[in-house]
C-alpha atoms as a PDB file:
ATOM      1  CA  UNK A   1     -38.405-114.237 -37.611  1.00  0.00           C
ATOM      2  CA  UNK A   2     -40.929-112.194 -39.500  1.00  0.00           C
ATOM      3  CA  UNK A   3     -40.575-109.380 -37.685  1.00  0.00           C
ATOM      4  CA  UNK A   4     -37.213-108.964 -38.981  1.00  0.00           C
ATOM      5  CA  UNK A   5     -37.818-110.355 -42.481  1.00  0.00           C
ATOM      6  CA  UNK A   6     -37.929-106.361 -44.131  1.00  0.00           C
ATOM      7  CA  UNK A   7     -34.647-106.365 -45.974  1.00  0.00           C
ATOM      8  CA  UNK A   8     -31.398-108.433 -46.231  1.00  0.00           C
ATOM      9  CA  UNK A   9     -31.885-110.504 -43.222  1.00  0.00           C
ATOM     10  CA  UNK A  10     -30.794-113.722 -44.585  1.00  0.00           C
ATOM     11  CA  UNK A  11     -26.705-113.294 -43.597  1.00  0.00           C
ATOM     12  CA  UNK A  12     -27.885-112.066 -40.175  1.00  0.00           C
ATOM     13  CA  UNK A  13     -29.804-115.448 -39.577  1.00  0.00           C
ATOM     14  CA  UNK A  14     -26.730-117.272 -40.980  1.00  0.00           C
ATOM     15  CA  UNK A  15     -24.765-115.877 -38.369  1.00  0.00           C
ATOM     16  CA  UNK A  16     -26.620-116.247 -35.630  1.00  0.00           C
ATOM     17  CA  UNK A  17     -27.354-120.124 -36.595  1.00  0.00           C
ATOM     18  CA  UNK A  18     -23.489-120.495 -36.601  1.00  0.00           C
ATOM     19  CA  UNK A  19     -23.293-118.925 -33.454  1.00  0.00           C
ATOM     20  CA  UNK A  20     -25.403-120.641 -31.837  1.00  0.00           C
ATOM     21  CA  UNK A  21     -24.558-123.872 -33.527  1.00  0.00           C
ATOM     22  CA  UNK A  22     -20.960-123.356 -32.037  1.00  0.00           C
ATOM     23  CA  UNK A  23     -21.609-122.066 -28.443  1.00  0.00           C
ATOM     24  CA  UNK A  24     -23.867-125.263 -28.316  1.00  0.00           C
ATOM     25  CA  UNK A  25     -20.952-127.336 -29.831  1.00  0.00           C
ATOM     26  CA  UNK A  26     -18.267-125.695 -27.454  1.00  0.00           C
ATOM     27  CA  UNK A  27     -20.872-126.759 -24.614  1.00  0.00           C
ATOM     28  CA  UNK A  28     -20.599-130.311 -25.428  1.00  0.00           C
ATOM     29  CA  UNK A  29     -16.869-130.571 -26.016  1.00  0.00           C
ATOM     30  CA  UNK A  30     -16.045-128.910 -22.664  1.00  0.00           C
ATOM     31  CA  UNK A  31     -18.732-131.535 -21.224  1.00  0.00           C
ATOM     32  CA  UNK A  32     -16.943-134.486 -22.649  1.00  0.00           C
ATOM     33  CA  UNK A  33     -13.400-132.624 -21.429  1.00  0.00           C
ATOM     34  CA  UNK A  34     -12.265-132.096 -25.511  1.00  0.00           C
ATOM     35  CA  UNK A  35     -10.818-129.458 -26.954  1.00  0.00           C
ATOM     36  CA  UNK A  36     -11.796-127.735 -29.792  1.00  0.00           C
ATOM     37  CA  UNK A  37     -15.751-127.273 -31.446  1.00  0.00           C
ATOM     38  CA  UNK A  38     -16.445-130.693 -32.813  1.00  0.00           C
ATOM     39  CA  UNK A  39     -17.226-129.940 -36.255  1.00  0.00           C
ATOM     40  CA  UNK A  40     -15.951-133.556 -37.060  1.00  0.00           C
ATOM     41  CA  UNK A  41     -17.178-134.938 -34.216  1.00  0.00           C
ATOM     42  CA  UNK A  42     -21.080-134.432 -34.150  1.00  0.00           C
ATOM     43  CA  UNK A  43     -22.341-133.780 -37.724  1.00  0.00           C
ATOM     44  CA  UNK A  44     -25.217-131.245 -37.921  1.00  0.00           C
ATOM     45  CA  UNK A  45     -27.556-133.974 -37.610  1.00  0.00           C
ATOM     46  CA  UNK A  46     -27.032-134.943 -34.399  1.00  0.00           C
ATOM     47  CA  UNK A  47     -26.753-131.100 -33.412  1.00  0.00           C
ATOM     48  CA  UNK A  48     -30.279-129.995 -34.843  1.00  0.00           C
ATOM     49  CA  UNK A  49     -32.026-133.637 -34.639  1.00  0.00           C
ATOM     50  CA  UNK A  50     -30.873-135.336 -31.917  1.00  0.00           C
ATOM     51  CA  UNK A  51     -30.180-132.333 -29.544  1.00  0.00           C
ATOM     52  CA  UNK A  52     -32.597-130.403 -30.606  1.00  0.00           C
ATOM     53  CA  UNK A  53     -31.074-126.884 -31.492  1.00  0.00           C
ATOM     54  CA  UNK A  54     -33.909-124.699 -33.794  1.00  0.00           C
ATOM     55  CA  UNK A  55     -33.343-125.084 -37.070  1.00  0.00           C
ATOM     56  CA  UNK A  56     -36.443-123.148 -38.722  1.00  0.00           C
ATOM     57  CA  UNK A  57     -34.795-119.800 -39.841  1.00  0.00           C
ATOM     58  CA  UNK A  58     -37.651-119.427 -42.612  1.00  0.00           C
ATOM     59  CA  UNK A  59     -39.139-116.389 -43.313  1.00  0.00           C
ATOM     60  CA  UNK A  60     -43.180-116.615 -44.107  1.00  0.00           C
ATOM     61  CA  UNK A  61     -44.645-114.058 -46.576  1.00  0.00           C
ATOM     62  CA  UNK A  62     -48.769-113.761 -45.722  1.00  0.00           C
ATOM     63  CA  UNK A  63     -50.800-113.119 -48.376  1.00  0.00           C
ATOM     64  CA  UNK A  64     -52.269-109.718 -47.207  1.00  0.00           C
ATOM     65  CA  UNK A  65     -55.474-110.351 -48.988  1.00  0.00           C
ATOM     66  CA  UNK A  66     -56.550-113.648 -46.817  1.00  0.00           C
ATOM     67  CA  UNK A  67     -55.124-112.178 -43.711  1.00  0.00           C
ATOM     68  CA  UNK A  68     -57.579-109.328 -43.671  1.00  0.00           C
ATOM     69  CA  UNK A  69     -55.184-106.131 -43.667  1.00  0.00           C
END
């Protein structure tokens, strides 16, 4: 995540949480035999808490004088 923090990043992280959000959704419809996502289904709750899917797209700024560069 830091690595890619120069710049506008932040849209390119929302896109690949939704992505991954719905390939992981589309996983679990086809594994209940459903159609569709299941955006009404399973609220994000249940996607990031209960199965787990990383959720920490934060970037961290390092104070430069306390990291010793």
């Amino acid at each position: 995540m830091n690595y890619f923090r120069i710049g506008n990043s932040a849209d390119a992280f929302r896109k690949i949480r939704y992505n991954a959000e719905r390939k992981v959704r589309r996983f679990a419809a086809k594994k209940s035999k459903r159609h569709g996502f299941g955006w009404k289904r399973w609220s994000s709750e249940v996607v990031y808490g209960a199965w787990g899917l990383f959720d920490d797209y934060r970037i961290v700024y390092y104070d430069r004088t306390k990291v010793g560069v």
